[in-house]
Protein backbone atom coordinates (compact mmCIF):
# COMPACT_ATOMS: atom_id res chain seq x y z
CA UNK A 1 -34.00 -7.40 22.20
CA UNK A 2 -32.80 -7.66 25.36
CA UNK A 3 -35.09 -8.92 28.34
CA UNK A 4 -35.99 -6.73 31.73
CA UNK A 5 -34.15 -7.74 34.64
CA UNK A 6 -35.47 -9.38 37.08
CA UNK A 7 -35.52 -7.95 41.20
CA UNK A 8 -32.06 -8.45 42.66
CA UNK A 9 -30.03 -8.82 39.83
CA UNK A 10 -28.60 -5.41 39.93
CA UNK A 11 -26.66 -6.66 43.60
CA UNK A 12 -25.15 -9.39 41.34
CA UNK A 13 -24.14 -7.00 38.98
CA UNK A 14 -22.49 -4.68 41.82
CA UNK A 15 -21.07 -7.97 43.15
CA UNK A 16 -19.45 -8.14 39.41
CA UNK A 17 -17.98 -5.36 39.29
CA UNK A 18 -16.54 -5.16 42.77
CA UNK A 19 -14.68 -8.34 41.40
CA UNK A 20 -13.69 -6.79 38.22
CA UNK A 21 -12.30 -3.83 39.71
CA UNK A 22 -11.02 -4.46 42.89
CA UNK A 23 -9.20 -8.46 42.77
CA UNK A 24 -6.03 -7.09 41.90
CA UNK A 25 -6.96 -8.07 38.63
CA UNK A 26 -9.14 -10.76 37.29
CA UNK A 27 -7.99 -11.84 34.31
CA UNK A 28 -4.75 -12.29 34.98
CA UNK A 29 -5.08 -14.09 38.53
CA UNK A 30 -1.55 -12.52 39.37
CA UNK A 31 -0.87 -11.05 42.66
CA UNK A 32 -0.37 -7.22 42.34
CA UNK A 33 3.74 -5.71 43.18
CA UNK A 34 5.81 -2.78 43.56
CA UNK A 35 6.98 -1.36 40.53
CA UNK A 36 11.35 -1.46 40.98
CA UNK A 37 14.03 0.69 39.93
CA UNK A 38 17.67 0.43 39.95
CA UNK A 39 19.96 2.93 42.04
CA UNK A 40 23.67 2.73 42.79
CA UNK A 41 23.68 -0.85 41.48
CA UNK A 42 21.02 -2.15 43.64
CA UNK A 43 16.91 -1.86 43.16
CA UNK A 44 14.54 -0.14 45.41
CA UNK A 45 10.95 -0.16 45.55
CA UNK A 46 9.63 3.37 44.77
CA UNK A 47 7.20 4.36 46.58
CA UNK A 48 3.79 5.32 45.50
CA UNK A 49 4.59 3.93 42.09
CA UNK A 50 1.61 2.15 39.87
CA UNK A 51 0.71 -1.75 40.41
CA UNK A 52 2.36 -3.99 37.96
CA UNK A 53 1.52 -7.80 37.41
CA UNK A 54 4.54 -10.23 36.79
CA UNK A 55 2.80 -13.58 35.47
CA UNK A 56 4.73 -16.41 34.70
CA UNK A 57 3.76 -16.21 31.03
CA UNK A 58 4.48 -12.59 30.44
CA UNK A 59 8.19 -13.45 31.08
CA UNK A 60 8.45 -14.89 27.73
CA UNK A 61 7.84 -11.52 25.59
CA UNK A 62 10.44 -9.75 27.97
CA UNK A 63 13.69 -10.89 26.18
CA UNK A 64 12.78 -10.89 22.48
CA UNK A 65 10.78 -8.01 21.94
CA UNK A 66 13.24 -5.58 22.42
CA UNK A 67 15.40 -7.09 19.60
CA UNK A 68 12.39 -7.31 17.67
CA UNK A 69 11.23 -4.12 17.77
CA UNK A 70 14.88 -3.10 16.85
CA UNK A 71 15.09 -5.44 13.59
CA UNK A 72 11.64 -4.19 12.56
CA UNK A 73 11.98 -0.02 13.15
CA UNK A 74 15.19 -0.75 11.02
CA UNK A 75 13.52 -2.19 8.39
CA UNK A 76 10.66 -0.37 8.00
CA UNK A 77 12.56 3.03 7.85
CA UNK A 78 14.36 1.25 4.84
CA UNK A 79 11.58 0.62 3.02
CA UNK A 80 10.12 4.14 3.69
CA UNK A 81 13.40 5.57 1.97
CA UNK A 82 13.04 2.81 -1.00
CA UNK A 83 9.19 3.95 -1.10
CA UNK A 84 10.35 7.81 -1.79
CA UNK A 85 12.78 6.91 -4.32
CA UNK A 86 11.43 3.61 -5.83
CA UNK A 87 7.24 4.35 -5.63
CA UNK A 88 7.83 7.93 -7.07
CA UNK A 89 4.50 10.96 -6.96
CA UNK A 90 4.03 9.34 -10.85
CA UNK A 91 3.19 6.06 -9.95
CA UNK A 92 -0.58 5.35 -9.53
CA UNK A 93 -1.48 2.36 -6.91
CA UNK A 94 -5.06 1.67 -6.63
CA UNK A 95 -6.94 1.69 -3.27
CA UNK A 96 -5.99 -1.43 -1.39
CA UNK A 97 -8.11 -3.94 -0.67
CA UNK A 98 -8.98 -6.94 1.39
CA UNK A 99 -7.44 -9.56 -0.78
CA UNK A 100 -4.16 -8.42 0.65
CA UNK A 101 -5.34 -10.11 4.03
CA UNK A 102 -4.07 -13.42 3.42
CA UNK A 103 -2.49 -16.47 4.92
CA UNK A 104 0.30 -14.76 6.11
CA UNK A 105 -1.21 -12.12 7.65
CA UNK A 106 -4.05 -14.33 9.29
CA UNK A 107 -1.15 -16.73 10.47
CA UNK A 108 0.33 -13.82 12.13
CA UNK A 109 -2.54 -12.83 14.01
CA UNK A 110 -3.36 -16.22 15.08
CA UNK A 111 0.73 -16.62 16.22
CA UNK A 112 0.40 -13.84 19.14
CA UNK A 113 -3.24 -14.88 19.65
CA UNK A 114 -1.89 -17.71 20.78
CA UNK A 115 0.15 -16.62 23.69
CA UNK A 116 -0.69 -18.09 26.91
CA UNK A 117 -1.76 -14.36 28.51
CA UNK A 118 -4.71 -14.43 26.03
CA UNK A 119 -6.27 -17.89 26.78
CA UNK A 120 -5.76 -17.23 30.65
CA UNK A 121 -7.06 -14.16 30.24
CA UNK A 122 -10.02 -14.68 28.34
CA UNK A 123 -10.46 -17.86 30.41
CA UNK A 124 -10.74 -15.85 33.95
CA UNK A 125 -12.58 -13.16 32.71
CA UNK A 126 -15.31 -15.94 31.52
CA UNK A 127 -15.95 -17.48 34.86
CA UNK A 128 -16.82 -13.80 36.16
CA UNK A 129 -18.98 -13.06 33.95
CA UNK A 130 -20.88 -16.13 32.94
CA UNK A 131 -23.89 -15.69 35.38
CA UNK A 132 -24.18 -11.99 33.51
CA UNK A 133 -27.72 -11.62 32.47
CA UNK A 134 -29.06 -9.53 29.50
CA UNK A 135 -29.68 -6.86 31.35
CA UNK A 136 -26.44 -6.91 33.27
CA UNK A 137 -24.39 -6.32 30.06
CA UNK A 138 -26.53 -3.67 29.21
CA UNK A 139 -26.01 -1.67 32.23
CA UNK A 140 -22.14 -2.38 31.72
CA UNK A 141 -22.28 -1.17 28.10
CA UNK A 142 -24.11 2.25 28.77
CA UNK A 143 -21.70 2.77 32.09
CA UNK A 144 -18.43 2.50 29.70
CA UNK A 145 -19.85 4.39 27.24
CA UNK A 146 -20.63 7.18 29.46
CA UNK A 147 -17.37 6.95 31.62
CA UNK A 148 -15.88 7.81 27.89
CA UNK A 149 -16.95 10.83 28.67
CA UNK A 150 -16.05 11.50 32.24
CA UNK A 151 -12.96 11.01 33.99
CA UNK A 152 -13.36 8.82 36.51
CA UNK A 153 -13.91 5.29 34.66
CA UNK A 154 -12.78 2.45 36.95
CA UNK A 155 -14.58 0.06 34.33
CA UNK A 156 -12.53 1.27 31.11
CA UNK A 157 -9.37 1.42 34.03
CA UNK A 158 -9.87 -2.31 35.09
CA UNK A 159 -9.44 -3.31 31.41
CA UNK A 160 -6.91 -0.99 29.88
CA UNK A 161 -4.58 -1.91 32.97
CA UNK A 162 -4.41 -5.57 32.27
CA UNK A 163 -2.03 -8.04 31.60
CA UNK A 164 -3.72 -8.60 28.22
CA UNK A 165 -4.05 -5.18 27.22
CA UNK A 166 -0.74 -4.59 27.88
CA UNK A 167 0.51 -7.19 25.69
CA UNK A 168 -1.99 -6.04 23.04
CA UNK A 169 -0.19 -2.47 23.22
CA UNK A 170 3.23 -3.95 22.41
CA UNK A 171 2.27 -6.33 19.79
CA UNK A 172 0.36 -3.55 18.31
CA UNK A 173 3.47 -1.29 18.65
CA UNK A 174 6.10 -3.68 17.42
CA UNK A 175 4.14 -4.02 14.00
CA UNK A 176 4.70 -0.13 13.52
CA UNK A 177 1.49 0.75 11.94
CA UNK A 178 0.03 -2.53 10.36
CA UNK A 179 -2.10 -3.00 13.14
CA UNK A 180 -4.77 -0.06 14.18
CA UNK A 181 -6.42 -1.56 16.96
CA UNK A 182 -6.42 -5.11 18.89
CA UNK A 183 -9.22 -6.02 21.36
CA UNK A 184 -9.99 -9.69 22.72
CA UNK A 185 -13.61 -10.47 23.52
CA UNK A 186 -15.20 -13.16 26.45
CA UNK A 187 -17.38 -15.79 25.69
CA UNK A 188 -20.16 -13.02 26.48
CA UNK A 189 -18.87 -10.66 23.93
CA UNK A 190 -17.28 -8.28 26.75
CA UNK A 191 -13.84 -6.19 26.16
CA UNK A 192 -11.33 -8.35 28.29
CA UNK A 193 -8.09 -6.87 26.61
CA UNK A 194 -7.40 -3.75 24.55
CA UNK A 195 -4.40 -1.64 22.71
CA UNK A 196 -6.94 0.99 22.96
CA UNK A 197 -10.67 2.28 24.24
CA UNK A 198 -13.28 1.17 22.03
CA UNK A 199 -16.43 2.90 21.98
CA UNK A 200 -18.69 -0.28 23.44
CA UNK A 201 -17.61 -2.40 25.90
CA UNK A 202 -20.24 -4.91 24.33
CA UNK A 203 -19.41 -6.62 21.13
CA UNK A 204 -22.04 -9.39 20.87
CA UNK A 205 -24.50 -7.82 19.23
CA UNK A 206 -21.94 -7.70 16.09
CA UNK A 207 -20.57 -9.58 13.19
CA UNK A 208 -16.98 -9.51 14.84
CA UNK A 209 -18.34 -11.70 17.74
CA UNK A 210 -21.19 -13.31 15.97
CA UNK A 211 -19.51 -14.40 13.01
CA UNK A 212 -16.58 -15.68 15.03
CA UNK A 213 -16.79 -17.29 18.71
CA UNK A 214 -20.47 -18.67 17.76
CA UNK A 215 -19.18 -20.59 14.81
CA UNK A 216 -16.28 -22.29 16.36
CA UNK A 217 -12.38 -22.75 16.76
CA UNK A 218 -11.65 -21.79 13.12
CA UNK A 219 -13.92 -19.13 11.91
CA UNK A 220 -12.37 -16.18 10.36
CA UNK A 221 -14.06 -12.99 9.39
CA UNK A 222 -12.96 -10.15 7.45
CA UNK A 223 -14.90 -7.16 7.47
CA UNK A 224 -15.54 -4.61 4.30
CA UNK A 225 -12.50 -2.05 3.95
CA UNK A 226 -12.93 1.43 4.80
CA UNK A 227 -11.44 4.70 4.34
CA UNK A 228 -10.57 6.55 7.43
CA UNK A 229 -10.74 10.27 7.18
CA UNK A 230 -8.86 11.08 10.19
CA UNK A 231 -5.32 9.23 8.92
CA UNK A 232 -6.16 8.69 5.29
CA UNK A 233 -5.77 5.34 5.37
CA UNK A 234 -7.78 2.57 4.20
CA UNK A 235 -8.48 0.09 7.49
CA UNK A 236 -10.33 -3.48 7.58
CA UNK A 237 -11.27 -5.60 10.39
CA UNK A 238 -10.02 -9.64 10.92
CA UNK A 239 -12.22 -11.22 13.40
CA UNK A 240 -11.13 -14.52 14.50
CA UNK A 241 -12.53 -16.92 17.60
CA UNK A 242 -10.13 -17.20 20.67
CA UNK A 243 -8.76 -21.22 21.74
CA UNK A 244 -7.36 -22.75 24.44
CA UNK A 245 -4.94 -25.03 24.57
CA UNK A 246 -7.30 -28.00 23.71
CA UNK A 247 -9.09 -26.54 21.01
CA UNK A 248 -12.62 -25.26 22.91
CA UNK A 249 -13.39 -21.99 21.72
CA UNK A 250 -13.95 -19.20 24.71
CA UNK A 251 -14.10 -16.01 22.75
CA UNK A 252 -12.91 -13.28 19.83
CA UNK A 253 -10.55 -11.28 18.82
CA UNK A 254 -10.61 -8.66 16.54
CA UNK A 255 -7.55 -7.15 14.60
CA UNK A 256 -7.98 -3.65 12.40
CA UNK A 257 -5.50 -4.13 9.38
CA UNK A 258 -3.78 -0.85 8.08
CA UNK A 259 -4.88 -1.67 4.64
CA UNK A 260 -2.83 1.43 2.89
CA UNK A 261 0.83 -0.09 5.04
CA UNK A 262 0.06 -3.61 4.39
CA UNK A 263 -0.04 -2.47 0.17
CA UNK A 264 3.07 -0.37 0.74
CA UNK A 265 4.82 -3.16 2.27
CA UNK A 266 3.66 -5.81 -0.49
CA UNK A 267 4.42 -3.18 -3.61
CA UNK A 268 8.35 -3.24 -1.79
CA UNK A 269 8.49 -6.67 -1.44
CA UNK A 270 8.55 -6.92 2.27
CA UNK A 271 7.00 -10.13 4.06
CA UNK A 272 4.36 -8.46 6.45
């Protein structure tokens, strides 16, 4: 249970989130610029337009994900026509399970893990929040939770409009349905990156974080699979600790595996 705070440390806290919300943005240490557009051969800066942050190590997803995306789209619509004539109604394939999560896909997750916007990220993010007390991440927690509910929610904003979440988005949309939801985690257990809100902004008190960043540079967890109503679709949950370059652990990451697409992928013979 968490401890009262003490006199004064709600002014830190406000002091926080001033930083988290109004540095441009703070895990990404980039300076903010106009967003450009190209007219009669030449760009101009539109004006009005929504702040976008060109870091250094962004640059490298820019060229190759296009083609990627490409390569991938066009094989996975292949094996959705071999699925409807080679998996016919007849066939029965048992619920999937988490032995399909294996070194492949773990390698995988640790591959774009590894990208420099994550470590910088999560490594920023860390030296805002490591004088956060108990009751400081509580009062975070409870204000995303009920800005889920409201419109205005400059903390959810500050987050979903990073660098990192960005990146999260397109690594989560270039694996066309394998992955249902990326978020990376500070050493305090705080959202610093996301493909999509979660309902806490406060992971620490789970196995995700606990089982992960607490045990060190190579723990792995795999949460139980389960069935989600909404899609129909089986889903489990790869936790794994975040590293920088040399090794030190600074948080967690936690990647929801489209169990029933990662079994219709393996049953054609496909890699992912």
């Amino acid at each position: 249970m968490k401890q009262s705070s003490q006199t004064g440390s709600f002014s830190k806290l406000e002091i926080i989130l001033s930083r988290l919300l109004h540095s441009g943005n703070p895990s990404s240490g980039c300076p903010p610029t106009r967003r450009k557009s190209r007219k009669n051969g030449r760009f101009v800066t539109k004006p009005q337009e929504f702040t976008v942050y060109p870091c250094n190590f962004m640059g490298e997803m820019q060229n190759t994900f296009g083609a990627t995306m490409i390569i991938k789209t066009i094989a996975i619509g292949a094996a959705a026509l071999l699925t409807s004539v080679g998996i016919g109604a007849t066939q029965v394939v048992p619920s999937p399970t988490t032995s399909l999560i294996d070194e492949r896909v773990i390698a995988d997750i640790r591959d774009f893990l590894d990208a420099p916007v994550v470590w910088r990220s999560v490594t920023a993010r860390n030296k805002v929040t490591a004088g956060l007390s108990d009751a400081d991440i509580d009062t975070l927690d409870k204000q995303w939770r009920a800005e889920r509910e409201v419109a205005d929610q400059p903390i959810i904003a500050s987050v979903l409009t990073s660098p990192l979440s960005s990146y999260l988005t397109r690594i989560q949309a270039g694996n066309l349905g394998l992955y249902s939801e990326i978020f990376v985690m500070d050493a305090a257990g705080l959202n610093v990156g996301q493909s999509a809100t979660t309902s806490d902004y406060w992971q620490g008190d789970e196995a995700k974080f606990q089982k992960t960043y607490p045990v060190g540079p190579e723990a792995i967890f795999v949460d139980e699979a389960e069935f989600n109503d909404k899609t129909g679709t089986w889903r489990a949950q790869v936790n794994v600790t975040i590293v920088d370059p040399d090794g030190r652990s600074i948080g967690a990451a936690t990647v929801e595996i489209n169990l029933t697409e990662l079994q219709r992928r393996r049953l054609l013979g496909l890699n992912s």
